[in-house]
PDB file of N, CA and C in Angstrom:
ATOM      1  N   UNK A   1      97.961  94.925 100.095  1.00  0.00           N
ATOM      2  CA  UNK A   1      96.755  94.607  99.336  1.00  0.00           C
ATOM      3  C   UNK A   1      97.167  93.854  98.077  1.00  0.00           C
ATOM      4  N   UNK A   2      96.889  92.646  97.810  1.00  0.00           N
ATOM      5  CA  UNK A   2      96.738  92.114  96.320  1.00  0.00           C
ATOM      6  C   UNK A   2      96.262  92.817  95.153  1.00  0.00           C
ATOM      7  N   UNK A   3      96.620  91.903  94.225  1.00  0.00           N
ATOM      8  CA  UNK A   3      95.961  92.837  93.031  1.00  0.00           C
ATOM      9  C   UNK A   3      94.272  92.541  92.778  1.00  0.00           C
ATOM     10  N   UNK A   4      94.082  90.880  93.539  1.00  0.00           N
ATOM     11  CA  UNK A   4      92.832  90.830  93.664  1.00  0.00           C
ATOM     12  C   UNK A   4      92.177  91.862  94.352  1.00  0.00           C
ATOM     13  N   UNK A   5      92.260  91.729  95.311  1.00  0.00           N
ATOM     14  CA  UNK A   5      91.368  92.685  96.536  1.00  0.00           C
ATOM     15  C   UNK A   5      91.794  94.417  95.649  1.00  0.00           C
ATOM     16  N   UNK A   6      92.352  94.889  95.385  1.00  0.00           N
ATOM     17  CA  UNK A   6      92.553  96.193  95.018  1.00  0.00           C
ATOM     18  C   UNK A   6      91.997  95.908  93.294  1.00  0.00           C
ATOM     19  N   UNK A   7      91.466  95.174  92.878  1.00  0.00           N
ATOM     20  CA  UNK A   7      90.642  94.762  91.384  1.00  0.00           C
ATOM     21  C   UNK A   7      91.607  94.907  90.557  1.00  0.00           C
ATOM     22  N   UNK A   8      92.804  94.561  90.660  1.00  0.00           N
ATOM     23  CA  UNK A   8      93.937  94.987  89.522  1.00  0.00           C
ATOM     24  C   UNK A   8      94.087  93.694  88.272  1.00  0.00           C
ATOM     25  N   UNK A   9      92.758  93.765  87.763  1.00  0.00           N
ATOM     26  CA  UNK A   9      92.160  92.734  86.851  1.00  0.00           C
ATOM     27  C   UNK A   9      91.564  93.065  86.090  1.00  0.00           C
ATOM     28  N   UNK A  10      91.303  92.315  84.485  1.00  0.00           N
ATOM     29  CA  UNK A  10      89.866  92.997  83.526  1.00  0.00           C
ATOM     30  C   UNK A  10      88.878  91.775  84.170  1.00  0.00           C
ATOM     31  N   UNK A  11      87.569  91.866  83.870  1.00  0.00           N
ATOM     32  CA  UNK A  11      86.640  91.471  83.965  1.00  0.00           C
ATOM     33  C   UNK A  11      86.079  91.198  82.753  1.00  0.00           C
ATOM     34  N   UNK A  12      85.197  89.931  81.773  1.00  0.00           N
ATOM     35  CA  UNK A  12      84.748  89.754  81.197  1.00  0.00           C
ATOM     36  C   UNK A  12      83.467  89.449  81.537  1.00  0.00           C
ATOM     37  N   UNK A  13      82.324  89.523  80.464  1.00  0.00           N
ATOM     38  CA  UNK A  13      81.257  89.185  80.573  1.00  0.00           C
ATOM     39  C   UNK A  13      81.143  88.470  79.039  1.00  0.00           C
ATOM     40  N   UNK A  14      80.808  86.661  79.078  1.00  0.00           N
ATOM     41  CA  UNK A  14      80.892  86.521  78.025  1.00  0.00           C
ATOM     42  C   UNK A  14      78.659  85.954  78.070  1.00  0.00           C
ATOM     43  N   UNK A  15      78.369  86.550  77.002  1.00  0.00           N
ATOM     44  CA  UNK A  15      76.860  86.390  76.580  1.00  0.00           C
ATOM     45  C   UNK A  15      76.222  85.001  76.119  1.00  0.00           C
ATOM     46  N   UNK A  16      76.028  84.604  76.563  1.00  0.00           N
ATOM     47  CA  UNK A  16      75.345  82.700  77.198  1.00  0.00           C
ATOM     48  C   UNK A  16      74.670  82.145  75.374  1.00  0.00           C
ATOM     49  N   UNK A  17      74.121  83.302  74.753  1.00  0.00           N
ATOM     50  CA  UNK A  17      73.273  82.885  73.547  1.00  0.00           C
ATOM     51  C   UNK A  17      74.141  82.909  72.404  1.00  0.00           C
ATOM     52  N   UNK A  18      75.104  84.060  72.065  1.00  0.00           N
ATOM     53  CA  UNK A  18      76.237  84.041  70.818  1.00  0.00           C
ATOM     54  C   UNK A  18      77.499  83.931  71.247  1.00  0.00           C
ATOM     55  N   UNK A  19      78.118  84.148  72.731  1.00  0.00           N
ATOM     56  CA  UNK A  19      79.576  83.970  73.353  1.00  0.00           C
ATOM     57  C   UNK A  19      79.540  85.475  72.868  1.00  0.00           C
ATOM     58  N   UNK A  20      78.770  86.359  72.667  1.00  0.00           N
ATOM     59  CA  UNK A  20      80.088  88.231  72.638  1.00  0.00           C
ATOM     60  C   UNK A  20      80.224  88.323  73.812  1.00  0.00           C
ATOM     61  N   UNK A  21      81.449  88.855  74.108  1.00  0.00           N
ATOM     62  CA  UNK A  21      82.164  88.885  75.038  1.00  0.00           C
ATOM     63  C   UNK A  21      82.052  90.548  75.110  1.00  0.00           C
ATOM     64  N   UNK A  22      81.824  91.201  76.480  1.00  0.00           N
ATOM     65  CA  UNK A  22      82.219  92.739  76.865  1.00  0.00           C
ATOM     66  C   UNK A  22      83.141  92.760  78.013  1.00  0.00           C
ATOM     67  N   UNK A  23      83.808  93.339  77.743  1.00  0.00           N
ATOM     68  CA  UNK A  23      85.262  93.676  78.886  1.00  0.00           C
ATOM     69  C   UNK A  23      85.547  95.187  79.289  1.00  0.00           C
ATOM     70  N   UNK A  24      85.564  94.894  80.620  1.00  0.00           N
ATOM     71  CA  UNK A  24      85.606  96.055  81.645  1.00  0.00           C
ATOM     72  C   UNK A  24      87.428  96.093  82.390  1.00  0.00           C
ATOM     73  N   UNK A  25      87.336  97.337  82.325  1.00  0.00           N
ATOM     74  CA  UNK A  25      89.183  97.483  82.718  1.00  0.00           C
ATOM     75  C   UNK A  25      88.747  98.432  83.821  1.00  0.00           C
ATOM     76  N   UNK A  26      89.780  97.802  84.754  1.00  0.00           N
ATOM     77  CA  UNK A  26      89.762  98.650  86.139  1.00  0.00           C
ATOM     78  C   UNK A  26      89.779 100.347  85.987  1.00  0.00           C
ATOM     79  N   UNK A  27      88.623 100.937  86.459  1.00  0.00           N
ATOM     80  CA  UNK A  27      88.214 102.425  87.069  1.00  0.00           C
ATOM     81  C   UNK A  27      88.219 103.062  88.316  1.00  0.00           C
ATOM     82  N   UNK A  28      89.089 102.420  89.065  1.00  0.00           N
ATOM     83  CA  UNK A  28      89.222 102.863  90.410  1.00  0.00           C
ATOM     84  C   UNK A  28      88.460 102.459  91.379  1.00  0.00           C
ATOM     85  N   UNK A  29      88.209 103.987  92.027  1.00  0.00           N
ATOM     86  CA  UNK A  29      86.947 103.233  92.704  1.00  0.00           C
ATOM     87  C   UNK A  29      85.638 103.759  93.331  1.00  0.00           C
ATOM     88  N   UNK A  30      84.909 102.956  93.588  1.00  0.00           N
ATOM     89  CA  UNK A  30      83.492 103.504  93.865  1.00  0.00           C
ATOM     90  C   UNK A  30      82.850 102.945  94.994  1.00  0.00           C
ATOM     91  N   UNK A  31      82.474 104.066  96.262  1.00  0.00           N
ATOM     92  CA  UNK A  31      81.437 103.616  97.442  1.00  0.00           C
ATOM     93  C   UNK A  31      82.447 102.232  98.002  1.00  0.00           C
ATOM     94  N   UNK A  32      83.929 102.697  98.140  1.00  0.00           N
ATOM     95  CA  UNK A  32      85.298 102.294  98.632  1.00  0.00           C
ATOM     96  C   UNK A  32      85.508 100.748  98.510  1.00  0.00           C
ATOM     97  N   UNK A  33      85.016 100.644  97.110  1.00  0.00           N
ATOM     98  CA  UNK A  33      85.712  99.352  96.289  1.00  0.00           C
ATOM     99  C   UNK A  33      86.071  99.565  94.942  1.00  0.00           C
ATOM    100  N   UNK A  34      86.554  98.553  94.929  1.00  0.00           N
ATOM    101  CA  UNK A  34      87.323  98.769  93.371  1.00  0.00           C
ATOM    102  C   UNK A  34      85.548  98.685  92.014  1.00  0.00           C
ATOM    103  N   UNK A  35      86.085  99.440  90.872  1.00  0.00           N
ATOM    104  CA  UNK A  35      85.051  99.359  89.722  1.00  0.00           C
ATOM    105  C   UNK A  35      85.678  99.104  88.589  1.00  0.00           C
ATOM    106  N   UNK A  36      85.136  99.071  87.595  1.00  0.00           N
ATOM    107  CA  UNK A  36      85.608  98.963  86.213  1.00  0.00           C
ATOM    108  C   UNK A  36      84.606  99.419  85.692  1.00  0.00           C
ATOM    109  N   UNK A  37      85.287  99.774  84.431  1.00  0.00           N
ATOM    110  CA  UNK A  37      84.424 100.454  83.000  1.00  0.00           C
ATOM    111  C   UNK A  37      84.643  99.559  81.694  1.00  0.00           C
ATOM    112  N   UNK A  38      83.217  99.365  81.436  1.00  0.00           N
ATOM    113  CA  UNK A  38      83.383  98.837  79.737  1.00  0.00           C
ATOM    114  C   UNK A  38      84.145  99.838  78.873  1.00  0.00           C
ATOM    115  N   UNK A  39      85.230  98.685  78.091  1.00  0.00           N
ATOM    116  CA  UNK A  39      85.953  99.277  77.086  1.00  0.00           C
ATOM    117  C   UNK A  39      85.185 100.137  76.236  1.00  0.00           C
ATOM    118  N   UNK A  40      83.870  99.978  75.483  1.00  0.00           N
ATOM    119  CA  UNK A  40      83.386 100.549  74.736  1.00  0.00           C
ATOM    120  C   UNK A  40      82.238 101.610  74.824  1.00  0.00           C
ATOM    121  N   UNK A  41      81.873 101.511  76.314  1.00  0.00           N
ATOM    122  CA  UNK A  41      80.661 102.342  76.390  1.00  0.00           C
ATOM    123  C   UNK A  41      80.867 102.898  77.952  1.00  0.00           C
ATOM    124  N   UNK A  42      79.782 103.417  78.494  1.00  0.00           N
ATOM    125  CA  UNK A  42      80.263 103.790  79.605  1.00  0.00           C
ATOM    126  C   UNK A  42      78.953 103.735  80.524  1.00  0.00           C
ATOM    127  N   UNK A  43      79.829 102.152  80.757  1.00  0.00           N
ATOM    128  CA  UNK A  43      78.609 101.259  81.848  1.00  0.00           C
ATOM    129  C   UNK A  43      80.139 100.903  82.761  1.00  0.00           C
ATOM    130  N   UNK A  44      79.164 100.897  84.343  1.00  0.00           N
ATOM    131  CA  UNK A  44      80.190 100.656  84.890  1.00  0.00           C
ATOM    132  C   UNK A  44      79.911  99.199  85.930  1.00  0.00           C
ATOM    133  N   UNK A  45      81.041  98.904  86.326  1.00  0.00           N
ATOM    134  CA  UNK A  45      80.420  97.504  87.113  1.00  0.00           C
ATOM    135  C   UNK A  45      81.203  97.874  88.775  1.00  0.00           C
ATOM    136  N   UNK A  46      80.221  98.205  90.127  1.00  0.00           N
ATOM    137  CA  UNK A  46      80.510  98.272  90.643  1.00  0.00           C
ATOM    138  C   UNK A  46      79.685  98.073  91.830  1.00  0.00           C
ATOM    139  N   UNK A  47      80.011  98.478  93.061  1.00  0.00           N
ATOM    140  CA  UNK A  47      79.246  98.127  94.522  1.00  0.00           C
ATOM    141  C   UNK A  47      77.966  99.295  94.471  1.00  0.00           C
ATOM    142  N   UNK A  48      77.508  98.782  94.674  1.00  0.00           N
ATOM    143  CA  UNK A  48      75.624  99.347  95.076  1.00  0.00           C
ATOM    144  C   UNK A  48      75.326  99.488  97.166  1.00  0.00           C
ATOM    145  N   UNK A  49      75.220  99.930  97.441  1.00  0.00           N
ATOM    146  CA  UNK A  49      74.760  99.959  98.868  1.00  0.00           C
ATOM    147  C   UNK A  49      73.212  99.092  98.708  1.00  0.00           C
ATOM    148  N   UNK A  50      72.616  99.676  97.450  1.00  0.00           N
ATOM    149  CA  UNK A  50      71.258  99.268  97.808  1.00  0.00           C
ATOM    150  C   UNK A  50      71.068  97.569  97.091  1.00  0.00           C
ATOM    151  N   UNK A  51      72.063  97.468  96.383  1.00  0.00           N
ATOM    152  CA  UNK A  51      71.648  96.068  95.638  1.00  0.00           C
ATOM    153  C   UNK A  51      73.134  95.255  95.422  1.00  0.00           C
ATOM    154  N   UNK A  52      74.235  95.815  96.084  1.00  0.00           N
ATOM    155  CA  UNK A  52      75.500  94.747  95.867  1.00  0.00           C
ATOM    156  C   UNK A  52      75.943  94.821  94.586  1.00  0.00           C
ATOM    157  N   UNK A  53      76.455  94.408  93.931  1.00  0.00           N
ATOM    158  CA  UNK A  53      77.268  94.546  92.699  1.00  0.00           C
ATOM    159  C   UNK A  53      76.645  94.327  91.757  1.00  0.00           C
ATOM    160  N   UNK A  54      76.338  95.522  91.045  1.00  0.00           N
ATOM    161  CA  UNK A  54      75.801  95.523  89.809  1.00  0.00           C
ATOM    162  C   UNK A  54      76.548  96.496  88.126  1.00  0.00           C
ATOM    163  N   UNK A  55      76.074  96.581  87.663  1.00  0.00           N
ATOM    164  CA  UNK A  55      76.248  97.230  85.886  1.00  0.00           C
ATOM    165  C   UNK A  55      75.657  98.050  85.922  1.00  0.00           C
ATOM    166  N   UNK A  56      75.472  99.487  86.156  1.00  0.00           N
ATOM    167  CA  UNK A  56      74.833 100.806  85.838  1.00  0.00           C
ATOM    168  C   UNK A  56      75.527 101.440  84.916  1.00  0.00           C
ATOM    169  N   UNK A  57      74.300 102.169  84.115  1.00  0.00           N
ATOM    170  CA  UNK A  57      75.033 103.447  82.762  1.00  0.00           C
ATOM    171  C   UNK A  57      75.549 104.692  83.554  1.00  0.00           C
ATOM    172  N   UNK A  58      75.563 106.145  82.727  1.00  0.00           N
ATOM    173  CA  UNK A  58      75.745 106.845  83.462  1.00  0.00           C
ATOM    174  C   UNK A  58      74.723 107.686  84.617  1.00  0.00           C
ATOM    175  N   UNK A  59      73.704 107.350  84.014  1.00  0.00           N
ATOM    176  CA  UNK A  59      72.546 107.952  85.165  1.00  0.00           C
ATOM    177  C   UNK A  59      72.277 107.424  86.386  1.00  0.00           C
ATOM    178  N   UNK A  60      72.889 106.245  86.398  1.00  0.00           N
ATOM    179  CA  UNK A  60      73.123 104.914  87.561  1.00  0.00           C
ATOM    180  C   UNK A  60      72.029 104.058  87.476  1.00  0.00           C
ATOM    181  N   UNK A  61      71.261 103.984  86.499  1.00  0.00           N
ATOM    182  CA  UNK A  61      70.274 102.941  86.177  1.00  0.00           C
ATOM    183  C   UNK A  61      70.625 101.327  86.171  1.00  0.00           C
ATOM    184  N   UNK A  62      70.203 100.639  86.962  1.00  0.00           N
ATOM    185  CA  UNK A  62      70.837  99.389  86.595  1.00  0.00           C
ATOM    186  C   UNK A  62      70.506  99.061  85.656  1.00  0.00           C
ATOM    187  N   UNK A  63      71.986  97.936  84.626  1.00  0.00           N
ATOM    188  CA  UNK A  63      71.574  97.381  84.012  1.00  0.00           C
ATOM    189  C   UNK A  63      71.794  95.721  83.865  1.00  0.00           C
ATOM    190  N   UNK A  64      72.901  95.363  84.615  1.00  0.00           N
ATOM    191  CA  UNK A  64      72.763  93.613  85.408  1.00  0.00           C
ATOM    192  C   UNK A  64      72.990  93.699  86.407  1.00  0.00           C
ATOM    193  N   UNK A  65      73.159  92.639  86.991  1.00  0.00           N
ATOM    194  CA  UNK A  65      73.438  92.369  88.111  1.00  0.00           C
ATOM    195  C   UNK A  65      73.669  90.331  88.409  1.00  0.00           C
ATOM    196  N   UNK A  66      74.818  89.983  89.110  1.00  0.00           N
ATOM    197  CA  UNK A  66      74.246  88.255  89.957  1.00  0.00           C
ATOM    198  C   UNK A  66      73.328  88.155  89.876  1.00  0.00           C
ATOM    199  N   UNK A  67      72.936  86.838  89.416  1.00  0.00           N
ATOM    200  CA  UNK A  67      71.448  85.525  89.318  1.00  0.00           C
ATOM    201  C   UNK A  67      71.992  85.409  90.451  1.00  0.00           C
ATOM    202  N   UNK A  68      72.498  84.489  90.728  1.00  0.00           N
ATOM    203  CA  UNK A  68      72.821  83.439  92.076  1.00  0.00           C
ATOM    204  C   UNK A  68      73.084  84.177  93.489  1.00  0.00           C
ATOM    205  N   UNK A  69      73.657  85.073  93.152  1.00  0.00           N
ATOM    206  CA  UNK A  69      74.522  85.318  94.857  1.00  0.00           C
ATOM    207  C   UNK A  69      73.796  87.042  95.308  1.00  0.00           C
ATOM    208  N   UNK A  70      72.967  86.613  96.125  1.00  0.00           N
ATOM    209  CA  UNK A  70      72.319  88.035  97.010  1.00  0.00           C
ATOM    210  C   UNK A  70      72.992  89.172  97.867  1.00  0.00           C
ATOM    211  N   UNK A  71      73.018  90.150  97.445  1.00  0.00           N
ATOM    212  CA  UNK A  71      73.772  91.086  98.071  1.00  0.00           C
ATOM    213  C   UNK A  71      74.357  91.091  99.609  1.00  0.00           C
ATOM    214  N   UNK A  72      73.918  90.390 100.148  1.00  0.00           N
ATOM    215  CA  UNK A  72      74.088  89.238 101.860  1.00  0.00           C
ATOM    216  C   UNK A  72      75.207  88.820 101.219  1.00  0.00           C
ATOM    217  N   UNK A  73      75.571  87.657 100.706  1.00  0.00           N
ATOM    218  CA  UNK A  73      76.180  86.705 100.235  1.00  0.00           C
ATOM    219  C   UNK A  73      77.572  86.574  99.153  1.00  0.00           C
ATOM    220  N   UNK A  74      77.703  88.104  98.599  1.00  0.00           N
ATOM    221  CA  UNK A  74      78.422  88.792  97.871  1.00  0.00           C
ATOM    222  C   UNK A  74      79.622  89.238  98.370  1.00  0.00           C
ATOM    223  N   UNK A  75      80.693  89.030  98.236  1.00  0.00           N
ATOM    224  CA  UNK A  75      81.978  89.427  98.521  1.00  0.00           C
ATOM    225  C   UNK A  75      82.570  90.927  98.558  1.00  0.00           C
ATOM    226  N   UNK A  76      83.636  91.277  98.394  1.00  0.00           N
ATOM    227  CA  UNK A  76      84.424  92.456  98.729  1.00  0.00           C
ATOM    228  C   UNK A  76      84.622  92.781  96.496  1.00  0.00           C
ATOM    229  N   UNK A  77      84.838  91.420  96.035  1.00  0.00           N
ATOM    230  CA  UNK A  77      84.840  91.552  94.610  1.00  0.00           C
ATOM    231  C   UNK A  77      83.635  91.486  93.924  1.00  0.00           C
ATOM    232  N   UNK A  78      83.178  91.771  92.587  1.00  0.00           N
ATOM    233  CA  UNK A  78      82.353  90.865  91.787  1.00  0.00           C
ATOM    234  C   UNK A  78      82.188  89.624  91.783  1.00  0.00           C
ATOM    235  N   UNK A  79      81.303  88.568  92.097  1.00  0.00           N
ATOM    236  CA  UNK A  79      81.103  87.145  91.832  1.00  0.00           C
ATOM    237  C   UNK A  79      81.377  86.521  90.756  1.00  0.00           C
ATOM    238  N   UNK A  80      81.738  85.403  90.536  1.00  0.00           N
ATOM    239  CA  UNK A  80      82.331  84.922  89.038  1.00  0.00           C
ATOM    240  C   UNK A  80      80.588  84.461  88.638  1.00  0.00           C
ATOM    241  N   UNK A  81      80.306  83.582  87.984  1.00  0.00           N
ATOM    242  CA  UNK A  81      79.071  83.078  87.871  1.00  0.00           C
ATOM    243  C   UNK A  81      78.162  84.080  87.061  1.00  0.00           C
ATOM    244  N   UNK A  82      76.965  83.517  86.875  1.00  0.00           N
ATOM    245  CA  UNK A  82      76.050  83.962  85.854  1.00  0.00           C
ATOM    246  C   UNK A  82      75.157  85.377  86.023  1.00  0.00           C
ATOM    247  N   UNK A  83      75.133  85.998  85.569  1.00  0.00           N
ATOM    248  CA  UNK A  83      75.103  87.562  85.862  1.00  0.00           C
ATOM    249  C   UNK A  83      73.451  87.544  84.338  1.00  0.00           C
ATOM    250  N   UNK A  84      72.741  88.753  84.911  1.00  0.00           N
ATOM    251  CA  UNK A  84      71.451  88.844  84.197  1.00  0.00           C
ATOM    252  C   UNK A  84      71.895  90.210  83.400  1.00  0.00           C
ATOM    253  N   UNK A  85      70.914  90.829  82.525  1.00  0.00           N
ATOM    254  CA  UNK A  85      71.087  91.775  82.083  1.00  0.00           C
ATOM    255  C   UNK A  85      69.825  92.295  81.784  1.00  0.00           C
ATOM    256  N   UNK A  86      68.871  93.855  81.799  1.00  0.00           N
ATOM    257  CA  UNK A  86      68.195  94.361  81.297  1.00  0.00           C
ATOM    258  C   UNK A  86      68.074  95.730  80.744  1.00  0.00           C
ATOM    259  N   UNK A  87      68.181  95.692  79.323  1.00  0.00           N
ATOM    260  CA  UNK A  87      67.683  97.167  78.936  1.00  0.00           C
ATOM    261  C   UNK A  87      66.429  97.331  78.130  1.00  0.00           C
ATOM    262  N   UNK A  88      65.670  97.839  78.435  1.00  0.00           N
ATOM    263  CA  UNK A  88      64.075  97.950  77.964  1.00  0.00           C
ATOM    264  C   UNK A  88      63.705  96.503  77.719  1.00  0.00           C
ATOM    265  N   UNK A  89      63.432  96.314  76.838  1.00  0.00           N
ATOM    266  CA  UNK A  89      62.364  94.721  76.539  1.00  0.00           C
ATOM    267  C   UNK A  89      63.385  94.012  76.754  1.00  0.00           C
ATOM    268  N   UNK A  90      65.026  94.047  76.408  1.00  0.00           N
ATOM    269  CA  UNK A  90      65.969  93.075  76.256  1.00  0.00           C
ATOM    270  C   UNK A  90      66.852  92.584  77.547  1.00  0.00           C
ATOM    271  N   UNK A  91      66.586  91.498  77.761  1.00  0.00           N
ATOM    272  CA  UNK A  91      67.103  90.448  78.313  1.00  0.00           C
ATOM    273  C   UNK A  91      67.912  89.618  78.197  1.00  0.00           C
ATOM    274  N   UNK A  92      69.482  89.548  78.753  1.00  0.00           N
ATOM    275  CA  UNK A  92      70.539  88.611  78.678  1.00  0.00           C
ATOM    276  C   UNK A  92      71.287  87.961  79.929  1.00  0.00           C
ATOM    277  N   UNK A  93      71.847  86.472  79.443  1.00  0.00           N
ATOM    278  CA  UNK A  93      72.543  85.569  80.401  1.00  0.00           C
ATOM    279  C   UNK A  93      73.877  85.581  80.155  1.00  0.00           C
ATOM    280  N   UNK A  94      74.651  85.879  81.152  1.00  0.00           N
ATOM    281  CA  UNK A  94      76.038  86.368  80.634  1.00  0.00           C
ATOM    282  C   UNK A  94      76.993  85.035  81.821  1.00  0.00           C
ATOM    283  N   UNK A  95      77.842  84.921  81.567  1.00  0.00           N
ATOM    284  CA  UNK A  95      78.890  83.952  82.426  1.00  0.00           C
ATOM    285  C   UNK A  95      79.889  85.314  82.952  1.00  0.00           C
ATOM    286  N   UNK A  96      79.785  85.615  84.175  1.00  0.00           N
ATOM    287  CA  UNK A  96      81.231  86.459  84.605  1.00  0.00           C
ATOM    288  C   UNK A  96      82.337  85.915  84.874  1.00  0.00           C
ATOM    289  N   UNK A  97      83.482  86.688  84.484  1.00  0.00           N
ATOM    290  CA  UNK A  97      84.719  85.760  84.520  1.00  0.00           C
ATOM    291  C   UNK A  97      85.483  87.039  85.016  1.00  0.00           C
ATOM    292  N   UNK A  98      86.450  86.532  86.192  1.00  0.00           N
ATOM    293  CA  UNK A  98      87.885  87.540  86.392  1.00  0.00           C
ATOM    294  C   UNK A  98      88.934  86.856  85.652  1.00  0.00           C
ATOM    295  N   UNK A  99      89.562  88.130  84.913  1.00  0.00           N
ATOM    296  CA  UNK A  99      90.443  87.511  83.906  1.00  0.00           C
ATOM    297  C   UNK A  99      92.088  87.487  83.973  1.00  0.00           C
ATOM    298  N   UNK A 100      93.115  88.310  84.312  1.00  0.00           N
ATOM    299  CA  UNK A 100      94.251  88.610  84.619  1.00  0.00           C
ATOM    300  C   UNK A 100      94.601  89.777  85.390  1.00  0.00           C
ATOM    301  N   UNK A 101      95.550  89.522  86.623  1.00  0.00           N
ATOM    302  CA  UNK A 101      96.351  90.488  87.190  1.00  0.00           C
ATOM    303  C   UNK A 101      96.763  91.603  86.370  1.00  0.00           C
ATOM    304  N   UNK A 102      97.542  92.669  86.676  1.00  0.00           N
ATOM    305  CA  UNK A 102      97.961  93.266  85.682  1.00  0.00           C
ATOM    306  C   UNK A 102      99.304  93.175  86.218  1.00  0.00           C
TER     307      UNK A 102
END
């Protein structure tokens, strides 16, 4: 197994309106793919059965998920590309990026 396919990578999410950047470091794994956890909070980014790869807190609420690529169409990893975000009224456009091996 690579370090791709086994997620042995951080993940960034950089925010489309100011560039903040949130970064997720590999968490093992979840529903037998790799996940990650934000450094600072504890949102996780991982495989969904019901919706493909998304950002849930701890209650499993989503909170982004892929614009572009439909859970059909979605790979074994996270998609690089533009990722949405919602928590209550607030709404964000984020660029996903895989960032380094370890």
């Amino acid at each position: 197994m690579t370090s791709s396919a086994s997620g042995n990578f951080s993940i960034e999410l950089h925010r489309c309106i100011d560039n903040l950047i949130y970064k997720y470091e590999p968490s093992g794994f979840r529903n037998g793919r790799p996940c990650w956890r934000r450094i600072d909070l504890e949102l996780h980014l991982h495989w969904s059965e019901q919706r493909g790869w998304v950002i849930s807190d701890e209650e499993g609420l989503v909170l982004g998920l892929p614009w572009d690529v439909g859970k059909d169409e979605q790979g074994t990893l996270p998609p690089d590309g533009t990722w949405v975000s919602r928590k209550g009224p607030k709404s964000y456009v984020y660029e996903h990026k895989h960032i380094a091996a370890f």
